[in-house]
N, C-alpha and C. Protein backbone atom coordinates (compact mmCIF):
# COMPACT_ATOMS: atom_id res chain seq x y z
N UNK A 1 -7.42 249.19 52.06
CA UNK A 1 -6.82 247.86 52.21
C UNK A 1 -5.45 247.83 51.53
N UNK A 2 -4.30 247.35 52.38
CA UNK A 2 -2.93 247.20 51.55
C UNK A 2 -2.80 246.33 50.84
N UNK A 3 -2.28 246.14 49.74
CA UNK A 3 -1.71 245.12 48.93
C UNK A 3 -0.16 245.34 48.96
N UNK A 4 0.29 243.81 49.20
CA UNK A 4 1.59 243.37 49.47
C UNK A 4 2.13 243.23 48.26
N UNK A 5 3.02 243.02 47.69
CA UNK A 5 3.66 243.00 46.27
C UNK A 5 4.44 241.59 46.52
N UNK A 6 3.76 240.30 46.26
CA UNK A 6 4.39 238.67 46.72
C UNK A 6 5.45 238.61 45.27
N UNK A 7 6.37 238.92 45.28
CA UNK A 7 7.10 238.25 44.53
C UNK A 7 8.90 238.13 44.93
N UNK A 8 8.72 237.21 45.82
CA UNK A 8 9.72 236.18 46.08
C UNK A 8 10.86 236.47 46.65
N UNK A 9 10.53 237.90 47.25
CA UNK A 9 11.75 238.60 47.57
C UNK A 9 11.62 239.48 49.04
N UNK A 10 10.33 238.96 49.70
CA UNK A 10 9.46 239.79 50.94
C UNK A 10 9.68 239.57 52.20
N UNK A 11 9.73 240.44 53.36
CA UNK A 11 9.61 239.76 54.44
C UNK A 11 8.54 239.86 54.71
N UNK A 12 7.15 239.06 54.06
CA UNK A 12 6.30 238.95 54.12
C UNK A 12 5.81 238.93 55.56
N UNK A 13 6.34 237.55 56.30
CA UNK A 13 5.41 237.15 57.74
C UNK A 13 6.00 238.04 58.61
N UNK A 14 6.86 238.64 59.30
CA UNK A 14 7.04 239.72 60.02
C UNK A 14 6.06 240.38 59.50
N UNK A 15 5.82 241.19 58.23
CA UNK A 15 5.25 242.40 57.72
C UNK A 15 3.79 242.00 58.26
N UNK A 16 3.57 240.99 57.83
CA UNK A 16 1.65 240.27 57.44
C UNK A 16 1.42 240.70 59.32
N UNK A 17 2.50 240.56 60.16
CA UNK A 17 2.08 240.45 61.08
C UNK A 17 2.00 241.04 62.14
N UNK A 18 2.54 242.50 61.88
CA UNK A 18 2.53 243.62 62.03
C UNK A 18 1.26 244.10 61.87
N UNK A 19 0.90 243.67 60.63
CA UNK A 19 -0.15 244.53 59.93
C UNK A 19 -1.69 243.83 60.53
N UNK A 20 -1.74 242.72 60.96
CA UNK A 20 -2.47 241.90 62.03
C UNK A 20 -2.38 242.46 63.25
N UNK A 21 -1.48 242.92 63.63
CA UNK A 21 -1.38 243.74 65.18
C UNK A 21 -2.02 245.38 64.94
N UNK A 22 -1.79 245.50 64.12
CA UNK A 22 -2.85 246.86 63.92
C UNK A 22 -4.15 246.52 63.42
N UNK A 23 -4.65 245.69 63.64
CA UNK A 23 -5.59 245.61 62.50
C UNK A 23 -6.21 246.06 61.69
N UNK A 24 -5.07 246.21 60.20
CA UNK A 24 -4.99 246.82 59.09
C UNK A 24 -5.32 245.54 58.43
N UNK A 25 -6.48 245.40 57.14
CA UNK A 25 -6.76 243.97 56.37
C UNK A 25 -5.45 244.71 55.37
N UNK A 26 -5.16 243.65 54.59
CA UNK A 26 -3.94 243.08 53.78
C UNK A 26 -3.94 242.04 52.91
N UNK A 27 -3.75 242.26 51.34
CA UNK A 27 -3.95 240.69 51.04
C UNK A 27 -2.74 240.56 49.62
N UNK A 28 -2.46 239.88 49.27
CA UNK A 28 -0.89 239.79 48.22
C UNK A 28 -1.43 240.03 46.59
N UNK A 29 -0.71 240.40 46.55
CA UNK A 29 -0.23 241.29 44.71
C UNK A 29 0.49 240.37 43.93
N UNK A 30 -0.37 239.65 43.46
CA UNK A 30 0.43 238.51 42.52
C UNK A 30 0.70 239.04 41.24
N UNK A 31 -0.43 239.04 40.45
CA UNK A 31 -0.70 239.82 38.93
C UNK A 31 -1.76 241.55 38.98
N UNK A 32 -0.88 241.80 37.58
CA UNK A 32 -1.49 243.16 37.79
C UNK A 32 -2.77 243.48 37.93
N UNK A 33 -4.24 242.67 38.00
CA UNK A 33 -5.22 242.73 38.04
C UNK A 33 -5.39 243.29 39.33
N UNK A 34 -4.76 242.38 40.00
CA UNK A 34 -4.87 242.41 41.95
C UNK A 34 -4.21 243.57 42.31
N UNK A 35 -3.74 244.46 41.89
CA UNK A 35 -3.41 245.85 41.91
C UNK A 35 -4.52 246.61 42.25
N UNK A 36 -5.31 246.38 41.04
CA UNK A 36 -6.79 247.62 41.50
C UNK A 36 -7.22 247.12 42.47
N UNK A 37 -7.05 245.92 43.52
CA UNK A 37 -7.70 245.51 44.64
C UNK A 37 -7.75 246.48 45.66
N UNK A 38 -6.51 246.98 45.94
CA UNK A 38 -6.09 247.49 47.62
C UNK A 38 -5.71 249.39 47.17
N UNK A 39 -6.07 249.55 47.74
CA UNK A 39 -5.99 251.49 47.75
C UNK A 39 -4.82 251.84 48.38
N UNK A 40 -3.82 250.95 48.57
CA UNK A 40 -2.21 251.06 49.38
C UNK A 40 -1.35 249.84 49.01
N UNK A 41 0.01 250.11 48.48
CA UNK A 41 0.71 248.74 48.05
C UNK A 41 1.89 248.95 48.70
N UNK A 42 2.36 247.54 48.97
CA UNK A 42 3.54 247.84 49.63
C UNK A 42 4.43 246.69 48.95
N UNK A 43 6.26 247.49 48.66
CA UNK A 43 6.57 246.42 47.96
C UNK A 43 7.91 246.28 49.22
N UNK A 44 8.10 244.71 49.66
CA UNK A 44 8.94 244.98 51.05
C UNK A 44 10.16 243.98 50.24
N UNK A 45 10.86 243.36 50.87
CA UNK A 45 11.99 243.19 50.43
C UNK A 45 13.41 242.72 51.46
N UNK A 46 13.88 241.98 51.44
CA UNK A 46 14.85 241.22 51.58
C UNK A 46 16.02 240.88 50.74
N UNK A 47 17.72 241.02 51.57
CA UNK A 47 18.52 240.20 50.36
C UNK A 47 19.18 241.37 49.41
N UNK A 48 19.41 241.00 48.29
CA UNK A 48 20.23 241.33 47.35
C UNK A 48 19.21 242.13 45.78
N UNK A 49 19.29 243.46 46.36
CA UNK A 49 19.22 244.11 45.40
C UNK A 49 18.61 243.94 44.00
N UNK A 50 19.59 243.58 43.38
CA UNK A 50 19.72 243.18 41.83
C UNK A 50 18.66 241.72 41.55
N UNK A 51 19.15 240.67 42.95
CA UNK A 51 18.34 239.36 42.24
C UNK A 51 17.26 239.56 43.01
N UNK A 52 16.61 241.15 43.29
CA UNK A 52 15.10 241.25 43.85
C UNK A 52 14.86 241.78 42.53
N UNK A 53 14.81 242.40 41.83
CA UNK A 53 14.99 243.41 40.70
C UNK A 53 14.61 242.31 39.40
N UNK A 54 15.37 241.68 39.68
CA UNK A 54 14.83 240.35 38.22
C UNK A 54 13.69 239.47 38.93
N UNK A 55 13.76 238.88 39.89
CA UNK A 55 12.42 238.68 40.80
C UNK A 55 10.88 239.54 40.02
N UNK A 56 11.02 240.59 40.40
CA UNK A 56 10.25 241.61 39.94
C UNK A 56 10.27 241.47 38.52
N UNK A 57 10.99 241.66 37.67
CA UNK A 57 10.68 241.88 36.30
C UNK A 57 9.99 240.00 35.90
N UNK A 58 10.36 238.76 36.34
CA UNK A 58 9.71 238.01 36.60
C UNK A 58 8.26 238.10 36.37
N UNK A 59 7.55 239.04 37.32
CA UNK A 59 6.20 238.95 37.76
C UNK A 59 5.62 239.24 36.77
N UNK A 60 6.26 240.48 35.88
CA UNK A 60 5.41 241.51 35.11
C UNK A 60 4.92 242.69 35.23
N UNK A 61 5.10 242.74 36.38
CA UNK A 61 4.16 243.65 37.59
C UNK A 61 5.17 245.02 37.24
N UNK A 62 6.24 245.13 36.34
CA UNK A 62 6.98 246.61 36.80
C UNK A 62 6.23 247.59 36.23
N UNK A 63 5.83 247.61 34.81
CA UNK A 63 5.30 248.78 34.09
C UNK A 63 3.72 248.87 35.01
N UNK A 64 3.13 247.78 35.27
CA UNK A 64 1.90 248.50 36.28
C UNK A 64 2.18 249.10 37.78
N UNK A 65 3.41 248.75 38.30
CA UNK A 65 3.81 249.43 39.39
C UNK A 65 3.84 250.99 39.01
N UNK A 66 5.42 251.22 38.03
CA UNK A 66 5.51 252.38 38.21
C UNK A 66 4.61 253.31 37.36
N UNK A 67 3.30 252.64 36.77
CA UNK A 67 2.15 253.63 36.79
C UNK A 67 1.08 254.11 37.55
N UNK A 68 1.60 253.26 38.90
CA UNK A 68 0.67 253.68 39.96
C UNK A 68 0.63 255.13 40.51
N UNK A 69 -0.91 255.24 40.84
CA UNK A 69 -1.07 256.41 41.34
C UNK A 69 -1.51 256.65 43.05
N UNK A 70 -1.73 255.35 43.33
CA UNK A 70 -2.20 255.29 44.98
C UNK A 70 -1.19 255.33 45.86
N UNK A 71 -1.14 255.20 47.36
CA UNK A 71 0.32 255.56 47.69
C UNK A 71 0.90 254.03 47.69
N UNK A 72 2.23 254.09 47.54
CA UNK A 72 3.09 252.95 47.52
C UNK A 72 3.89 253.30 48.55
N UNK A 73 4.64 251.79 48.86
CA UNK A 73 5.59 251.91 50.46
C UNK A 73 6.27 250.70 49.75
N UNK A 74 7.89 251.23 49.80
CA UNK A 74 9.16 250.08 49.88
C UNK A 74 9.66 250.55 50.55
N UNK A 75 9.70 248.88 51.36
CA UNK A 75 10.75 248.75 52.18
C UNK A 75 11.77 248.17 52.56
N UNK A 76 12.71 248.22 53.04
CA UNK A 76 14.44 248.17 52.79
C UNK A 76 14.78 247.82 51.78
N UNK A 77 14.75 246.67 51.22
CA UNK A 77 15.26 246.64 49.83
C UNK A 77 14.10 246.70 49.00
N UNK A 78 12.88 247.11 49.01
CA UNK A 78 11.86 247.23 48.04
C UNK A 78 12.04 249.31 48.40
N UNK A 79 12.33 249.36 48.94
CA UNK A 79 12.85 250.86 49.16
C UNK A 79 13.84 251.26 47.97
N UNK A 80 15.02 250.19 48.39
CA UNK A 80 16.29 250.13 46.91
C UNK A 80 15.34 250.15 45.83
N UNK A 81 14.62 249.63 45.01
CA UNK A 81 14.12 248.66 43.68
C UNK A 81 13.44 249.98 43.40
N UNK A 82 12.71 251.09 44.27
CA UNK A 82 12.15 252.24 43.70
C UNK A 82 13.39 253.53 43.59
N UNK A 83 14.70 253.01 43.26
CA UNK A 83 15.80 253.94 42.81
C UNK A 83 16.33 253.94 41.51
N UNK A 84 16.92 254.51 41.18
CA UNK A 84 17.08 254.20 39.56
C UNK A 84 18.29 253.05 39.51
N UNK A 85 19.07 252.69 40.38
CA UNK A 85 20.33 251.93 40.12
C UNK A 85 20.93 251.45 41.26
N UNK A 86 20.86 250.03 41.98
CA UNK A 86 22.25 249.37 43.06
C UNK A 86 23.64 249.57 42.19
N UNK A 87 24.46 249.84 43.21
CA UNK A 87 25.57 249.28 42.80
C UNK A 87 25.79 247.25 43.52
N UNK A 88 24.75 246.90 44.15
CA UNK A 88 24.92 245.44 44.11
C UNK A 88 24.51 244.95 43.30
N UNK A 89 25.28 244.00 42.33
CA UNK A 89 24.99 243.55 41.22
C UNK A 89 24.99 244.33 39.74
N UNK A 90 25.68 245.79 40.12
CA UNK A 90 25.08 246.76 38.79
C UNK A 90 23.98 246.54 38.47
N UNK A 91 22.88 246.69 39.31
CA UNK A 91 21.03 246.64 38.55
C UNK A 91 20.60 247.49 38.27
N UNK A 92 19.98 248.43 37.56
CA UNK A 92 19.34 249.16 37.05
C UNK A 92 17.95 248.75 37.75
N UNK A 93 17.25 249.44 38.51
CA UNK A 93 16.11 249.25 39.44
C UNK A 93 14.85 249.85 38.45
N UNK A 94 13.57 250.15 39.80
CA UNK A 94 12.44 250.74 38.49
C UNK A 94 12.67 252.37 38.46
N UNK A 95 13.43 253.36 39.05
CA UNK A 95 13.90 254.17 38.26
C UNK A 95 12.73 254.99 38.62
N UNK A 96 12.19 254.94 39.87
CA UNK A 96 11.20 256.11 40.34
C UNK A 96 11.17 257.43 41.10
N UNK A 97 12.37 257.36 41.98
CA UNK A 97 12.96 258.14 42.35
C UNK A 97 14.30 257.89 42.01
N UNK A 98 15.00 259.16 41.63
CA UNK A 98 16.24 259.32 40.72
C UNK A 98 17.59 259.72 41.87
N UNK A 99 17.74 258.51 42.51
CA UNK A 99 18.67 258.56 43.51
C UNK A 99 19.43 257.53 42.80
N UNK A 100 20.71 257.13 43.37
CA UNK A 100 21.67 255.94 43.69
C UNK A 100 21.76 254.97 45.10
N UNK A 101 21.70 253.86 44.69
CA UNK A 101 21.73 252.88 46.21
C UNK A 101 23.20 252.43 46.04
N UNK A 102 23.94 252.49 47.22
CA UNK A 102 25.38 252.36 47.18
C UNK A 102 25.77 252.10 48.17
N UNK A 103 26.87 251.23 47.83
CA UNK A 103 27.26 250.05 49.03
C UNK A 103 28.11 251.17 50.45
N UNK A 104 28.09 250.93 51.56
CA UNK A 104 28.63 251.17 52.87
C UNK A 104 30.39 251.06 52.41
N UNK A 105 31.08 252.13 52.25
CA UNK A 105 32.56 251.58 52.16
C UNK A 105 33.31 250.93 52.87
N UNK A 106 34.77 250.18 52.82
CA UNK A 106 35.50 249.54 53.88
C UNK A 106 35.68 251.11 54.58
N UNK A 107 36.27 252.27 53.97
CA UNK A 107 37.08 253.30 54.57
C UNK A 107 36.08 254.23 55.54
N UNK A 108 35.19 253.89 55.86
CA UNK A 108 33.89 254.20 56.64
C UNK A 108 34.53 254.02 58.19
N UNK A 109 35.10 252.66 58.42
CA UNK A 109 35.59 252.21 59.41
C UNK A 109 34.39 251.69 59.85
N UNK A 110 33.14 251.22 59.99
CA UNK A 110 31.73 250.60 60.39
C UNK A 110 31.98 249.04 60.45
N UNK A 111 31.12 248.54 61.02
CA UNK A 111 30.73 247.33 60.92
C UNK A 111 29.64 247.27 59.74
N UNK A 112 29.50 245.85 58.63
CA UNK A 112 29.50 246.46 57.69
C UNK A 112 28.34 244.67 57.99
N UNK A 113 26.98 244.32 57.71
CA UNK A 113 25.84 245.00 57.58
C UNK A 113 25.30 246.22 58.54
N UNK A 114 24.90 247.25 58.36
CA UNK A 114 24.25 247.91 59.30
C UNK A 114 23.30 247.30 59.79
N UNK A 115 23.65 247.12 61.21
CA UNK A 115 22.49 246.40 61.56
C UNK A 115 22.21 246.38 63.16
N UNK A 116 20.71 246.57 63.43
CA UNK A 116 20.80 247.18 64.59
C UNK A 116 19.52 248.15 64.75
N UNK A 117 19.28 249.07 66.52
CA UNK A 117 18.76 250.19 66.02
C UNK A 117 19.40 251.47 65.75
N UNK A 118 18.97 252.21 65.03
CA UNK A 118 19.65 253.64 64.65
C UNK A 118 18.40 254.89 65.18
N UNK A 119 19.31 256.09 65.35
CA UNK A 119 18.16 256.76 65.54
C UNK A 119 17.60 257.73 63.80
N UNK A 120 16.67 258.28 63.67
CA UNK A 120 16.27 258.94 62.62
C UNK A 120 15.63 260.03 62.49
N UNK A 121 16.20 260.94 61.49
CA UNK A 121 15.76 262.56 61.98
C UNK A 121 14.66 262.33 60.69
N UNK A 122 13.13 262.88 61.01
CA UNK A 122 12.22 262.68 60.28
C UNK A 122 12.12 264.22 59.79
N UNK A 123 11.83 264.89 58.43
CA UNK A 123 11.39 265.82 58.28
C UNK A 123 10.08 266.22 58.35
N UNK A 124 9.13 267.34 58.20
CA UNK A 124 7.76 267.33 58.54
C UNK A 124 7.06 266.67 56.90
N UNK A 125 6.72 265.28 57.34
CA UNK A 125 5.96 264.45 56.78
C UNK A 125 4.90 263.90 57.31
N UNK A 126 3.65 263.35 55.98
CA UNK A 126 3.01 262.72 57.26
C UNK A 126 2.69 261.42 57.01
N UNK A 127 4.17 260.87 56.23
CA UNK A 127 4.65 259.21 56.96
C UNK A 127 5.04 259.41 57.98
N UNK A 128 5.75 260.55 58.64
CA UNK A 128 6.22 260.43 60.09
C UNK A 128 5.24 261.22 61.23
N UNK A 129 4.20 261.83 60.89
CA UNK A 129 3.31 262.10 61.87
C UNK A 129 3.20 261.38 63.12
N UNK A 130 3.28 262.50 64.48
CA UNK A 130 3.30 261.77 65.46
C UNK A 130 4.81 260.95 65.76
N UNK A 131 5.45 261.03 65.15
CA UNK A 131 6.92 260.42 65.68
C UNK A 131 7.58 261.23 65.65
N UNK A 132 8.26 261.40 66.90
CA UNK A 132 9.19 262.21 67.23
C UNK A 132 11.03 262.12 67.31
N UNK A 133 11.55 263.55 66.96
CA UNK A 133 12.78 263.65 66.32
C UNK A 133 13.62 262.72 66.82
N UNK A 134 13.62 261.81 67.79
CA UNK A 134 14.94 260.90 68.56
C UNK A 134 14.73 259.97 68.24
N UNK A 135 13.84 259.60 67.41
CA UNK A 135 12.83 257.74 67.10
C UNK A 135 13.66 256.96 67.02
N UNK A 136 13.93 255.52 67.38
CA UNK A 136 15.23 255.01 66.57
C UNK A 136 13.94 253.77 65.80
N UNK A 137 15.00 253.74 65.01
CA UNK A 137 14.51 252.60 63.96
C UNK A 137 15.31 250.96 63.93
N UNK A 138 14.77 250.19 63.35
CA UNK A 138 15.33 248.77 63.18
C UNK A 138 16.01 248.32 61.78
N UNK A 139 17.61 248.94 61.57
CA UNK A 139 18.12 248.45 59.90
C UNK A 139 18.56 247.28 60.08
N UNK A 140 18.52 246.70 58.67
CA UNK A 140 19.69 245.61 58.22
C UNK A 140 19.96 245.41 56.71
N UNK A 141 21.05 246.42 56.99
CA UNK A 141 21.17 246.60 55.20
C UNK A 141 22.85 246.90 55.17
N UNK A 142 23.62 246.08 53.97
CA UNK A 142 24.92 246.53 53.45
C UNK A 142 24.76 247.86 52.82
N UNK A 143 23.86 248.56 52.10
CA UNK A 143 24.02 249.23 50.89
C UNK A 143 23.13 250.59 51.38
N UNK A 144 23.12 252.21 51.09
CA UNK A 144 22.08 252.64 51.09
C UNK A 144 21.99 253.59 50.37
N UNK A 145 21.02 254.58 50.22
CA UNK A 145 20.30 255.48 49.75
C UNK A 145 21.11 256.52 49.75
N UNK A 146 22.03 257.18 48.49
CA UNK A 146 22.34 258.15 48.79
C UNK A 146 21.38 259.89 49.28
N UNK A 147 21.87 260.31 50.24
CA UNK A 147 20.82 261.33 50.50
C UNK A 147 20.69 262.64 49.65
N UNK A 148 19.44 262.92 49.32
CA UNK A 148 19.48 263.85 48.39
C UNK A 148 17.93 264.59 49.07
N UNK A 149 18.43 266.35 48.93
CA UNK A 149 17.45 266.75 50.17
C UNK A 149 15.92 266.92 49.33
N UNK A 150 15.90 267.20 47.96
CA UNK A 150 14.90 266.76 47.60
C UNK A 150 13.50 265.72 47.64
N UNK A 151 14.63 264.65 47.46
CA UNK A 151 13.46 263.34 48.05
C UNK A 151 13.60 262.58 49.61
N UNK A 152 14.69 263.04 50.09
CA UNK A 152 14.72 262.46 51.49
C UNK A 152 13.51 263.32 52.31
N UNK A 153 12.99 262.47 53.17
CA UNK A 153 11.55 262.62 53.84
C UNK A 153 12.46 262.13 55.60
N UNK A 154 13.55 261.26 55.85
CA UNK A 154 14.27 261.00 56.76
C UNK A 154 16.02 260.77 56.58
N UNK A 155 16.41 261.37 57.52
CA UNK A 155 18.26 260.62 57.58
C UNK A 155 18.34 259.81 58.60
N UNK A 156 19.51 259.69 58.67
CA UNK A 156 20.13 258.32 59.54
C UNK A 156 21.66 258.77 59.23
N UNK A 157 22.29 257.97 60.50
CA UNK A 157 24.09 258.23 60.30
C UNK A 157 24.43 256.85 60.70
N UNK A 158 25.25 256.64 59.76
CA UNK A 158 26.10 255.51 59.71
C UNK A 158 27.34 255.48 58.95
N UNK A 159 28.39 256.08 59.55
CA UNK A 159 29.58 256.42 59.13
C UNK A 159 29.46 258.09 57.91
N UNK A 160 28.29 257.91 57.73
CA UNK A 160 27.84 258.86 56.63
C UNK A 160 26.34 259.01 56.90
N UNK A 161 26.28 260.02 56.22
CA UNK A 161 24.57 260.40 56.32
C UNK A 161 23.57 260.15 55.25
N UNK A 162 22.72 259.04 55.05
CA UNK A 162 21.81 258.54 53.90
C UNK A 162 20.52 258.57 54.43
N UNK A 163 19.63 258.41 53.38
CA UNK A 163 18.59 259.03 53.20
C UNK A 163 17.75 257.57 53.91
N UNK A 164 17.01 257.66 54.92
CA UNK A 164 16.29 256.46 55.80
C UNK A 164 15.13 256.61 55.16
N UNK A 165 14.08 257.34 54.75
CA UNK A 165 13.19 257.47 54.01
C UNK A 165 12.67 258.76 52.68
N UNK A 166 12.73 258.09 51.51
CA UNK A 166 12.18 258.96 50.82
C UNK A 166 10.96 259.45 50.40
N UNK A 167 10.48 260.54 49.59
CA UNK A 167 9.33 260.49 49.00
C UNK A 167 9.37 260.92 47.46
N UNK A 168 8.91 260.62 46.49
CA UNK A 168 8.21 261.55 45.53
C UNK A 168 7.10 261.26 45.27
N UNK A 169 6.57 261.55 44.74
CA UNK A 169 4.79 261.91 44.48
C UNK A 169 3.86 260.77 45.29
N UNK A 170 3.32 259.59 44.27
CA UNK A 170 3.20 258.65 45.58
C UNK A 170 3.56 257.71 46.66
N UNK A 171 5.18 257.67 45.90
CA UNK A 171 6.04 256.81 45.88
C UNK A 171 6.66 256.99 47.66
N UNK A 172 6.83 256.30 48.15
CA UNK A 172 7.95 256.53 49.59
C UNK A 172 8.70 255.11 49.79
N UNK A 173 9.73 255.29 50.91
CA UNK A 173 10.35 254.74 50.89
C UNK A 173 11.32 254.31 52.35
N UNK A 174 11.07 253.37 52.60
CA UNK A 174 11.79 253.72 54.34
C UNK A 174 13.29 252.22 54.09
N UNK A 175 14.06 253.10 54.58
CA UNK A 175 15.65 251.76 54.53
C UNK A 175 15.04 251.12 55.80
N UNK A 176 14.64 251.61 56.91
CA UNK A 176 14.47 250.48 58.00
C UNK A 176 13.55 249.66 57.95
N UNK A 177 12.88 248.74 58.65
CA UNK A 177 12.11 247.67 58.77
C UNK A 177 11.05 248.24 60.19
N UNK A 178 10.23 249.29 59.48
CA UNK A 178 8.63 249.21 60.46
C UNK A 178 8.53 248.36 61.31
N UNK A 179 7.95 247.31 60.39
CA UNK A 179 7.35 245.92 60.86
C UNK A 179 8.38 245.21 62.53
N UNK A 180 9.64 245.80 62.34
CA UNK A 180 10.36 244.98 63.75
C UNK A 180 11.25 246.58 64.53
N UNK A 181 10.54 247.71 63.89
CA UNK A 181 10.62 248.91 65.03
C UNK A 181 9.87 249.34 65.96
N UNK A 182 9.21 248.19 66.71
CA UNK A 182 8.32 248.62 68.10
C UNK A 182 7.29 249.48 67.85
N UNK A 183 7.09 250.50 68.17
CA UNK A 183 5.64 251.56 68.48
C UNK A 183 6.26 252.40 67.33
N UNK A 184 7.34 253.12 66.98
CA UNK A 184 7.15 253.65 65.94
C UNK A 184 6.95 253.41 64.85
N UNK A 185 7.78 252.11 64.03
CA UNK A 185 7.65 251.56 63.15
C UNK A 185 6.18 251.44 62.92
N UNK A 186 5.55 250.87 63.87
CA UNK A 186 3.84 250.45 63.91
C UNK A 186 2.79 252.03 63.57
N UNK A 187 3.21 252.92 63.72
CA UNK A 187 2.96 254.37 63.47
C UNK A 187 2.89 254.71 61.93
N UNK A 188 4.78 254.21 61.61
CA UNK A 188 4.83 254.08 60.45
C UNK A 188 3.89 253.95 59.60
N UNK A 189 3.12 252.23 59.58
CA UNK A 189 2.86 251.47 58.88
C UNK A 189 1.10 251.79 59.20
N UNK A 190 0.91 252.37 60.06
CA UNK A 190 -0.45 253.31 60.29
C UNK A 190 -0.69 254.83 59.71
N UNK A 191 0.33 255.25 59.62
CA UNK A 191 0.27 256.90 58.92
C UNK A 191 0.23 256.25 57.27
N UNK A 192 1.04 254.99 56.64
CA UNK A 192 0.95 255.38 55.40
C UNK A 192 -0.50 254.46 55.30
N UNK A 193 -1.25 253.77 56.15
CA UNK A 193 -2.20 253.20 55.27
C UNK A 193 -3.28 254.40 55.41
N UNK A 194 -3.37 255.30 56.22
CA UNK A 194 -4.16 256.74 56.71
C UNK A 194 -3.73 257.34 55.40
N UNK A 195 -2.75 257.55 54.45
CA UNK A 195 -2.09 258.66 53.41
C UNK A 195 -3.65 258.50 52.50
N UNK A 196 -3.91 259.46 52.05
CA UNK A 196 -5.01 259.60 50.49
C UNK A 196 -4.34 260.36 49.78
N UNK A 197 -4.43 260.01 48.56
CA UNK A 197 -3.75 261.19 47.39
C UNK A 197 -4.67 261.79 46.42
């Protein structure tokens, strides 16, 4: 069963309802008790970086997050919050995977939210099981993931090449939005509730 991570910063009803179309049960992560509930957490995310980041420290919930051991899933900007640092807002994030999240430059020449579908080269993972190398995905993000081949699990190009999904241990991480990428996204969000560690 997934647990959602509700604190104030989610695209919860897209997500909830996704996860209703698969019928995957799902239920929200208020306090750290409700943690040991669900054997899969997902922390999703909307907006601005930094004032998701104090959101979060809000809850309480950070030091029992990043002692989790079951698999975890952020996404787009709950993707950011498991990096060590935005440059939106200068935030210092929870510092789980030891990347940088960094803004899209003017000298890129892009249209500047990314936003849209993109396509995404998946490496052999099995968040991406069953999806194949041309997939495109659904972003909407100013800022991203610098790529580092260590923890990148996917790329993406957008004026530059950043990291669309990461991994370390239980931790992963996707910049796009599953929940509004059609049949793959929905794959997505079926391979990680299938993950055991």
């Amino acid at each position: 069963m997934i647990g959602i991570v509700n604190y104030g910063a989610g695209n919860i009803f897209s997500l909830t309802a996704a996860l209703e179309r698969l019928g995957l049960e799902y239920g929200m992560v208020n306090t750290e008790g409700d943690l040991e509930k669900y054997s899969h957490i997902i922390i999703p995310g909307v907006g601005h970086a930094g004032a998701a980041m104090k959101k979060l420290n809000q809850t309480g919930l950070v030091q029992a997050i990043k002692a989790l051991t079951k698999p975890v899933l952020g996404i787009c900007v709950g993707m950011q919050l498991i990096t060590e640092h935005s440059e939106e807002g200068d935030a210092a994030l929870l510092d789980i995977v030891p990347v940088k999240t960094k803004k899209f430059g003017k000298s890129l020449n892009i249209k500047i939210p990314h936003m849209g579908w993109n396509q995404v080269t998946p490496e052999n993972n099995l968040l991406f099981e069953g999806i194949g190398d041309n997939a495109q995905f659904y972003f909407v993000h100013s800022y991203f993931i610098e790529y580092n081949p260590i923890f990148d699990i996917a790329s993406a190009d957008y004026g530059l090449k950043f990291s669309a999904a990461v991994q370390k241990d239980n931790f992963y991480g996707v910049q796009f939005h599953p929940e509004k990428s059609g049949k793959a996204g929905e794959q997505i969000l079926k391979n990680f509730s299938n993950l055991s560690l």
